[in-house]
N, C-alpha and C. Protein backbone atom coordinates (compact mmCIF):
# COMPACT_ATOMS: atom_id res chain seq x y z
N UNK A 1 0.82 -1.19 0.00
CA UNK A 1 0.00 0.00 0.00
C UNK A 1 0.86 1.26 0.00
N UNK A 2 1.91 1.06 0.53
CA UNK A 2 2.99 2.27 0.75
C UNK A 2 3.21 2.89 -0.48
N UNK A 3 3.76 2.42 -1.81
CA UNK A 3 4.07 2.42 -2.69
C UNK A 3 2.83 2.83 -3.71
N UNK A 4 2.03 2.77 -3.64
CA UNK A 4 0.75 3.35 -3.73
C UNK A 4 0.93 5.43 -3.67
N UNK A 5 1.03 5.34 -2.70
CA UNK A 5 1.48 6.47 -1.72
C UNK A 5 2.20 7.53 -2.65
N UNK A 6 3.43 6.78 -2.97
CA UNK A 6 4.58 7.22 -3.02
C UNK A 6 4.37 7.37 -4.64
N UNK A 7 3.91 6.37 -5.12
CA UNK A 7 3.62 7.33 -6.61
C UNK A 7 2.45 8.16 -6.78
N UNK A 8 1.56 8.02 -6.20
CA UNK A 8 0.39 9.07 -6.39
C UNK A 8 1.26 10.52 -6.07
N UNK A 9 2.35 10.59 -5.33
CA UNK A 9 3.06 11.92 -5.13
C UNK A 9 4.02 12.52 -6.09
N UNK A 10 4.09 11.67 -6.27
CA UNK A 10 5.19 11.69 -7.66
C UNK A 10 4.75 12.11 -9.31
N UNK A 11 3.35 11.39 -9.58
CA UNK A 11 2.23 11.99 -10.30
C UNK A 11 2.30 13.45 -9.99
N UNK A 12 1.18 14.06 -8.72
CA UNK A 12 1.15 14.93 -8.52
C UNK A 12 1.85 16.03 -8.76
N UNK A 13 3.13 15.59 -8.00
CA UNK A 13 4.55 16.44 -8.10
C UNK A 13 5.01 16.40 -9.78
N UNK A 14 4.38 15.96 -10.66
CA UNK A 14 4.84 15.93 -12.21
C UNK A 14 3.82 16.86 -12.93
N UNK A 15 2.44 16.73 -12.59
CA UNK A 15 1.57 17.47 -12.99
C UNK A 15 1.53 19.47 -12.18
N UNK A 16 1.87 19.41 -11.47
CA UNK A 16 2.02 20.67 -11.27
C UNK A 16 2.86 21.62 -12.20
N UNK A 17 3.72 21.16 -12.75
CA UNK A 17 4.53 21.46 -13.62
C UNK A 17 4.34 21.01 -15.26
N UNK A 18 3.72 20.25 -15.64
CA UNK A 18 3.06 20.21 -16.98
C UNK A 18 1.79 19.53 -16.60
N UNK A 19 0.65 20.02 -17.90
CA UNK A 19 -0.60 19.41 -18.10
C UNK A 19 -0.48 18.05 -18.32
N UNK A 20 -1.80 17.46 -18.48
CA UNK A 20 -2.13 16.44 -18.85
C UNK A 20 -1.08 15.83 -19.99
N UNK A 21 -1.07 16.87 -21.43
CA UNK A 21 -0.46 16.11 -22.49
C UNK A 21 0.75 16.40 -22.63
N UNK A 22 1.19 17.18 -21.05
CA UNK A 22 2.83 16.72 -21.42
C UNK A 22 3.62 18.42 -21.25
N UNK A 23 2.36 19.06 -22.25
CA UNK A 23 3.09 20.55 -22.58
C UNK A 23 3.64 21.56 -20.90
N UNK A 24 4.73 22.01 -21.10
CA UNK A 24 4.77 22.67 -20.35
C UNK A 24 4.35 24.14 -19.98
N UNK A 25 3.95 24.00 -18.53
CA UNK A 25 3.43 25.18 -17.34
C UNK A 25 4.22 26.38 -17.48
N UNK A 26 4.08 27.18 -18.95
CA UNK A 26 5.10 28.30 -18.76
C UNK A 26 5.18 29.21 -18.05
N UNK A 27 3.71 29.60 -17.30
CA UNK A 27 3.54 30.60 -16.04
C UNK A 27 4.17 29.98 -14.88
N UNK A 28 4.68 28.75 -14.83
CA UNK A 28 5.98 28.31 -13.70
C UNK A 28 6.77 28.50 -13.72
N UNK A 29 7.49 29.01 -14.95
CA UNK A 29 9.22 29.34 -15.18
C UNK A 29 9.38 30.38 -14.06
N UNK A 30 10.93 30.73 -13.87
CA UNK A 30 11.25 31.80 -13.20
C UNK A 30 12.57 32.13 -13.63
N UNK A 31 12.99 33.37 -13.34
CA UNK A 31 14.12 34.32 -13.65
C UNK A 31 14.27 34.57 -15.14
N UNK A 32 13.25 35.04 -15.89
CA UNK A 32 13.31 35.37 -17.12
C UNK A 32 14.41 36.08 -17.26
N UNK A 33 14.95 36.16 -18.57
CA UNK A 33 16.43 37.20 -18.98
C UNK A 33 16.40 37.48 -19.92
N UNK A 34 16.32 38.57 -20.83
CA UNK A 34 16.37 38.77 -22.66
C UNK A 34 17.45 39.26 -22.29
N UNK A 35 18.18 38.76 -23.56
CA UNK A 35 19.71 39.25 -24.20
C UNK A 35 19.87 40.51 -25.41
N UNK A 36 20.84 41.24 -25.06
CA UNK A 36 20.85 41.76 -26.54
C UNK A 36 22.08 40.70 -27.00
N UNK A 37 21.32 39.86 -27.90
CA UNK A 37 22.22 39.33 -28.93
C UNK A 37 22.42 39.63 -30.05
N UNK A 38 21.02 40.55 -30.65
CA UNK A 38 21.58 40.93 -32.30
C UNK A 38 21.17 39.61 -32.90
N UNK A 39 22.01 39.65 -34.06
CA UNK A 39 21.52 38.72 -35.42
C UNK A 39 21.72 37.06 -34.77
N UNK A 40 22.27 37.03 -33.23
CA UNK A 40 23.11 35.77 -33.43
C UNK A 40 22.35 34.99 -32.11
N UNK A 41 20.54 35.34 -32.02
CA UNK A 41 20.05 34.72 -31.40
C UNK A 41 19.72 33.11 -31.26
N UNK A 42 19.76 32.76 -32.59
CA UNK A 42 19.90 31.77 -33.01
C UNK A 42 20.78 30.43 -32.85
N UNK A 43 22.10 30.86 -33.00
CA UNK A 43 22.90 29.93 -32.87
C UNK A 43 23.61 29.94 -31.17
N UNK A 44 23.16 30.94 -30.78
CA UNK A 44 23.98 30.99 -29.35
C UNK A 44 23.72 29.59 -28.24
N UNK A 45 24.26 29.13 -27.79
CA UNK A 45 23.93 27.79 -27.07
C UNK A 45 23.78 29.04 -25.22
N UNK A 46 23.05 28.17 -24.74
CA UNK A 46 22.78 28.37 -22.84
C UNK A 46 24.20 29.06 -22.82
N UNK A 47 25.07 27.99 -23.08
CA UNK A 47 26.33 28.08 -21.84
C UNK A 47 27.39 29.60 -22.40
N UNK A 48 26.98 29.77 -23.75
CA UNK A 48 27.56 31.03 -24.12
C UNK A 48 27.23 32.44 -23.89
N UNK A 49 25.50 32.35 -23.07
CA UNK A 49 25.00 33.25 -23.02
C UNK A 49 25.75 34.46 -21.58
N UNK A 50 26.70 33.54 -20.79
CA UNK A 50 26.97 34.02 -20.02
C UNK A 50 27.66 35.70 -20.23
N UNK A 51 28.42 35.51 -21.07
CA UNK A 51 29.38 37.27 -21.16
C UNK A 51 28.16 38.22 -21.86
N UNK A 52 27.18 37.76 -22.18
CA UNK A 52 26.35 38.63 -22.88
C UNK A 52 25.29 39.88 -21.71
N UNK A 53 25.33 40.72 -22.05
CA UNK A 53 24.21 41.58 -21.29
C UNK A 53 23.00 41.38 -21.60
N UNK A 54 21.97 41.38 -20.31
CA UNK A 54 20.61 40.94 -20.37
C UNK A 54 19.89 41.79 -18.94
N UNK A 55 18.70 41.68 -19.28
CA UNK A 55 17.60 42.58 -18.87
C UNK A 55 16.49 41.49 -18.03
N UNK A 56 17.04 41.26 -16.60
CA UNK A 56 16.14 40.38 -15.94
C UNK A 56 14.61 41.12 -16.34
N UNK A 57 13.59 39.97 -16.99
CA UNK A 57 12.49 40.41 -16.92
C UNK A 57 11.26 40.03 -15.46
N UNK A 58 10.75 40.90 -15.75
CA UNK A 58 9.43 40.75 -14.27
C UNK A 58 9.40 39.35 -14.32
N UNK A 59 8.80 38.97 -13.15
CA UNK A 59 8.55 37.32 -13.07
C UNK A 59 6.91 37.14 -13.24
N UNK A 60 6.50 38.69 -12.58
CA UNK A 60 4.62 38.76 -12.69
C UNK A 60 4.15 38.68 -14.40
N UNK A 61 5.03 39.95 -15.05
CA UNK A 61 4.61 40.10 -16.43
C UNK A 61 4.87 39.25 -17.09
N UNK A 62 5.82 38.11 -17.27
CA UNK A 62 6.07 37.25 -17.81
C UNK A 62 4.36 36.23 -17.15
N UNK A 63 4.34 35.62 -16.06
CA UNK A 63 3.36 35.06 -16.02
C UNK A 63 2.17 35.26 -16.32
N UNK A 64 1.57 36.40 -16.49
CA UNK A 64 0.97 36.76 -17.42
C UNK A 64 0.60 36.71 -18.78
N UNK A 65 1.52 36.90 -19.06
CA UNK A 65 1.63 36.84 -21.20
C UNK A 65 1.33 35.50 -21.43
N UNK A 66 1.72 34.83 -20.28
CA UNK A 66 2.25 33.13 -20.50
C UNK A 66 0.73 32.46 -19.73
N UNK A 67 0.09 32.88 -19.12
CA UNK A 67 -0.83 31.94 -18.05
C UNK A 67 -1.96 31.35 -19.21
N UNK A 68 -1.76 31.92 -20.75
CA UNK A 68 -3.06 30.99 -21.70
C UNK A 68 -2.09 30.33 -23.10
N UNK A 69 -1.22 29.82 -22.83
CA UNK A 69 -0.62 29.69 -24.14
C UNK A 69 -0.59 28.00 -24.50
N UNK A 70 -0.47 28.00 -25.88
CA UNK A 70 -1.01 26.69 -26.47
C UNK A 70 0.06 26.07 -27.09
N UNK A 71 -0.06 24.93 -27.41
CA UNK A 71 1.42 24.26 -27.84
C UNK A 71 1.04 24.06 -29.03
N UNK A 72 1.63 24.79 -30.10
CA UNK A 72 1.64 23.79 -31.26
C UNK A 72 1.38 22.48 -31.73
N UNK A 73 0.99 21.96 -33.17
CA UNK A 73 1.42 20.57 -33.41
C UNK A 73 2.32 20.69 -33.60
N UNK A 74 3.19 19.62 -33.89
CA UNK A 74 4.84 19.01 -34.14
C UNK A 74 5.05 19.34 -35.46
N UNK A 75 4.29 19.32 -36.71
CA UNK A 75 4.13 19.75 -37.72
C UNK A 75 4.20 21.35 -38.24
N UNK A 76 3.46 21.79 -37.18
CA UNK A 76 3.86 23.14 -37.23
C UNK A 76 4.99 24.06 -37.03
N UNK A 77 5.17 24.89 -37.84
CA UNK A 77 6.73 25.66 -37.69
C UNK A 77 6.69 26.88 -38.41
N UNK A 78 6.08 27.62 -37.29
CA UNK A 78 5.83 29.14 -37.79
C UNK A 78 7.47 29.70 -38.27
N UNK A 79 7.30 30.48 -39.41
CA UNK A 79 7.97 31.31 -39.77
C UNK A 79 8.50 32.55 -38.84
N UNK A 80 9.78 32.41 -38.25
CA UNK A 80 9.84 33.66 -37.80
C UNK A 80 10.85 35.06 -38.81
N UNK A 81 10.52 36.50 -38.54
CA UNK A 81 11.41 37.67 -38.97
C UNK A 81 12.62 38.40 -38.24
N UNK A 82 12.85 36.78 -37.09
CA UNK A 82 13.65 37.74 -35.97
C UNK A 82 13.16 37.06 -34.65
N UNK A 83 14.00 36.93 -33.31
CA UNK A 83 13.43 36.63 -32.51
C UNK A 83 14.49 37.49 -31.42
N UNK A 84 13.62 37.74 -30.18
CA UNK A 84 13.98 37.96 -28.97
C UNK A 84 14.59 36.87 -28.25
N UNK A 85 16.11 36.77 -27.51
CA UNK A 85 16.83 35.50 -27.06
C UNK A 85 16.37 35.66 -25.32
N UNK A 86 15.59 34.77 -24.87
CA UNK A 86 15.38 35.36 -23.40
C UNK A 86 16.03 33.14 -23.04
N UNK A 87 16.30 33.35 -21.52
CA UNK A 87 16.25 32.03 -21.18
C UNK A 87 15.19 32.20 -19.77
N UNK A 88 15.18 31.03 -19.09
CA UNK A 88 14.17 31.18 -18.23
C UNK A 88 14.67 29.63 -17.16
N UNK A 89 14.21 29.54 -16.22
CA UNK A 89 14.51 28.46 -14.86
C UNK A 89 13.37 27.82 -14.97
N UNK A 90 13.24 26.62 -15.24
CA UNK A 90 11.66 25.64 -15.23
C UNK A 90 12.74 24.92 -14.79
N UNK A 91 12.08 23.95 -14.02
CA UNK A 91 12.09 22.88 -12.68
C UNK A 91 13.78 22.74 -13.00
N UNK A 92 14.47 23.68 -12.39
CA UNK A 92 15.80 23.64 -12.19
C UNK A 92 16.92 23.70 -13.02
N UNK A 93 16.05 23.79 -14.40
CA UNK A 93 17.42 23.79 -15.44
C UNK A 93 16.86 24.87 -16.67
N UNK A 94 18.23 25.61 -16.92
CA UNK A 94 17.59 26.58 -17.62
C UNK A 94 17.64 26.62 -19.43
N UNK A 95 16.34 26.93 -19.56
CA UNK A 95 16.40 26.58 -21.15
C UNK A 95 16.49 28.24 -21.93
N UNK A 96 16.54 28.12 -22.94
CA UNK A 96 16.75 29.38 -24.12
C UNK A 96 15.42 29.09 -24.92
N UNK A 97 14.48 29.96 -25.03
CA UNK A 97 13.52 30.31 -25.15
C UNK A 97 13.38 31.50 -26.55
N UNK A 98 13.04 31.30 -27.84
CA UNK A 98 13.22 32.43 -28.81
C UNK A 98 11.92 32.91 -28.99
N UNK A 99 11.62 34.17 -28.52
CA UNK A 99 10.18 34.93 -28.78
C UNK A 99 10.60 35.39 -30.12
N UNK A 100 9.48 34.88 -30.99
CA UNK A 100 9.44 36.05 -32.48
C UNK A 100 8.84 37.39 -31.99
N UNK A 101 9.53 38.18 -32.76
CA UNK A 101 9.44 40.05 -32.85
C UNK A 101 7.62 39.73 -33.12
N UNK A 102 7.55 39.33 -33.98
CA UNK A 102 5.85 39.93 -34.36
C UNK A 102 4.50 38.82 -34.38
N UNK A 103 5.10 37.94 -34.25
CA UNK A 103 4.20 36.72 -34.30
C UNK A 103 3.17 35.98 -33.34
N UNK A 104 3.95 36.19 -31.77
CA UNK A 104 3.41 35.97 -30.95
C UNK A 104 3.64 34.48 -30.42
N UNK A 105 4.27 33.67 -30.91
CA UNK A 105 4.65 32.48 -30.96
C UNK A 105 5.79 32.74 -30.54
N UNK A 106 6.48 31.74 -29.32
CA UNK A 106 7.84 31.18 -29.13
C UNK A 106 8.06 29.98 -29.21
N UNK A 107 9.84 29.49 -29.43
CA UNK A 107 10.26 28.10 -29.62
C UNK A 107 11.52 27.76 -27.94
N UNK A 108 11.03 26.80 -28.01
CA UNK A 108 11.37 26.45 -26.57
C UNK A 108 12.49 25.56 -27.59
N UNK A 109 14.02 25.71 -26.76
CA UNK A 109 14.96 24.81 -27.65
C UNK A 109 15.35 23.75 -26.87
N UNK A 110 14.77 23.45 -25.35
CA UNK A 110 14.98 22.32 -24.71
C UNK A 110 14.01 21.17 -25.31
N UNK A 111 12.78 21.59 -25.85
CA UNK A 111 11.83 20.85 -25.88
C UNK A 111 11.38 20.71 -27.89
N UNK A 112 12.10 21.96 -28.50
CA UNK A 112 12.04 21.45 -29.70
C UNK A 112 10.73 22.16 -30.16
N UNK A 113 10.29 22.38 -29.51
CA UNK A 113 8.46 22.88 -29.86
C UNK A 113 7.98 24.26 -29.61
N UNK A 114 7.15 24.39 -30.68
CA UNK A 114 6.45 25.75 -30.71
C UNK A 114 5.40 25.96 -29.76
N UNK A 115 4.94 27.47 -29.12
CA UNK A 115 4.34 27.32 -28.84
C UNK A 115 3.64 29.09 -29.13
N UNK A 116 2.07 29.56 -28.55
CA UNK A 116 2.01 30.74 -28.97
C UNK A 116 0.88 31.35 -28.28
N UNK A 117 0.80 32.44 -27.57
CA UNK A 117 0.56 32.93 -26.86
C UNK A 117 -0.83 33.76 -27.30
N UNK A 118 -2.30 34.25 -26.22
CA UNK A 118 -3.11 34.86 -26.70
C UNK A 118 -3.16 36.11 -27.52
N UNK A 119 -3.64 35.93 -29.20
CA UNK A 119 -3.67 37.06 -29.82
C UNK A 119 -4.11 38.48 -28.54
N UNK A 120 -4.80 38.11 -27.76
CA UNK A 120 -5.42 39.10 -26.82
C UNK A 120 -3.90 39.90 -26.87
N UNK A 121 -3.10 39.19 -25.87
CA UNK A 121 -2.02 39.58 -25.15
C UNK A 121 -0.57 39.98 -25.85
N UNK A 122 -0.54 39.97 -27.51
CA UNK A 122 0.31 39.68 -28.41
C UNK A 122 0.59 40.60 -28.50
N UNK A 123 0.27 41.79 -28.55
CA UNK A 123 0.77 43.58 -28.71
C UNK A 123 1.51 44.15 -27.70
N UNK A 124 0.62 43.52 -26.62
CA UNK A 124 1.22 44.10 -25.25
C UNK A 124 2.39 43.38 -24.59
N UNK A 125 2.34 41.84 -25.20
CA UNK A 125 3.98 41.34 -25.30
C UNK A 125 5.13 42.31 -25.76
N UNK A 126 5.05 42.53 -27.14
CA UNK A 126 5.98 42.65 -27.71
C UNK A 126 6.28 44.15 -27.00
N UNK A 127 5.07 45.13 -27.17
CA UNK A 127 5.90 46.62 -26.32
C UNK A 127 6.48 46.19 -25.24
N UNK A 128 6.00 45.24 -24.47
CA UNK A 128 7.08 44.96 -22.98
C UNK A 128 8.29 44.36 -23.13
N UNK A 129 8.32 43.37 -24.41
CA UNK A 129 9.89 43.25 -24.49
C UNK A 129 10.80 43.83 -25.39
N UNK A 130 9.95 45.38 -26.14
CA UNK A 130 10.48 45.89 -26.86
C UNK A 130 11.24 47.06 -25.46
N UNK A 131 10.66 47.44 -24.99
CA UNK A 131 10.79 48.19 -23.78
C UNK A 131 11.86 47.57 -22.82
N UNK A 132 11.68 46.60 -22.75
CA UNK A 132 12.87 45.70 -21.92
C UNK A 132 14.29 45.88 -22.67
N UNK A 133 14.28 45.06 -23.88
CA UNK A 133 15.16 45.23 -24.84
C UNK A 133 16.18 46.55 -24.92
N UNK A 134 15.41 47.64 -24.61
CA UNK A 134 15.66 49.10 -24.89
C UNK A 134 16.99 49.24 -23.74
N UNK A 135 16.22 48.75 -22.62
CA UNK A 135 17.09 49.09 -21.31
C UNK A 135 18.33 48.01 -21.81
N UNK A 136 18.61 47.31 -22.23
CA UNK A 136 19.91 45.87 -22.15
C UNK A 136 20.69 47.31 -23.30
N UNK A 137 19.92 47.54 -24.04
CA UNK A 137 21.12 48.43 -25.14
C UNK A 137 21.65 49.13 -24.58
């Protein structure tokens, strides 16, 4: 019966942090950071991001933008014109996260997958990390 126990907690303790199908709880992340990287958001790996200057973002406004967002299919692969390089702390390890400039959609590069945020909230994203952005220059 013990063992019983002990995984029903373990469940629990898994679902707090992603839904049902897996996608992850992005209003859980913490210590958001945008970089000014310029053209070379792209190829920069985690561990290089260190010498770069960055603009801790709110932890509230970020959960916000983020508390309705939907995961892509696997098939899908929005076009981006540019992206914002932010990384972020989900359950202890930190991933690099590329917001497109205009789209409203980000790509999570731990997980490979798109995902994209309420048209509602899509304007008022981008002035906040255009505004953020401003201060790292």
């Amino acid at each position: 019966m013990k063992w019983i126990e002990v995984l029903a907690v373990i469940i629990l303790s898994v679902d707090v942090h992603t839904n049902v199908r897996g996608q992850v709880l992005w209003k859980n992340a913490q210590s958001w950071k945008l970089y000014d990287a310029g053209d070379s958001s792209f190829s920069l790996s985690v561990d290089s991001l260190k010498g770069l200057r960055y603009y801790q973002l709110n932890t509230d406004s970020m959960k916000c933008f983020l508390d309705s967002v939907t995961l892509l299919p696997n098939d899908v692969q929005p076009a981006s014109m540019g992206a914002y390089l932010t990384t972020c702390t989900f359950e202890g390890a930190t991933r690099k996260v590329l917001i497109s400039y205009y789209a409203g959609f980000f790509y999570d590069e731990n997980t490979k997958r798109y995902y994209q945020i309420s048209s509602l909230k899509r304007a008022d994203w981008r002035n906040y990390l255009d505004a953020c952005l401003t201060s790292v220059q």
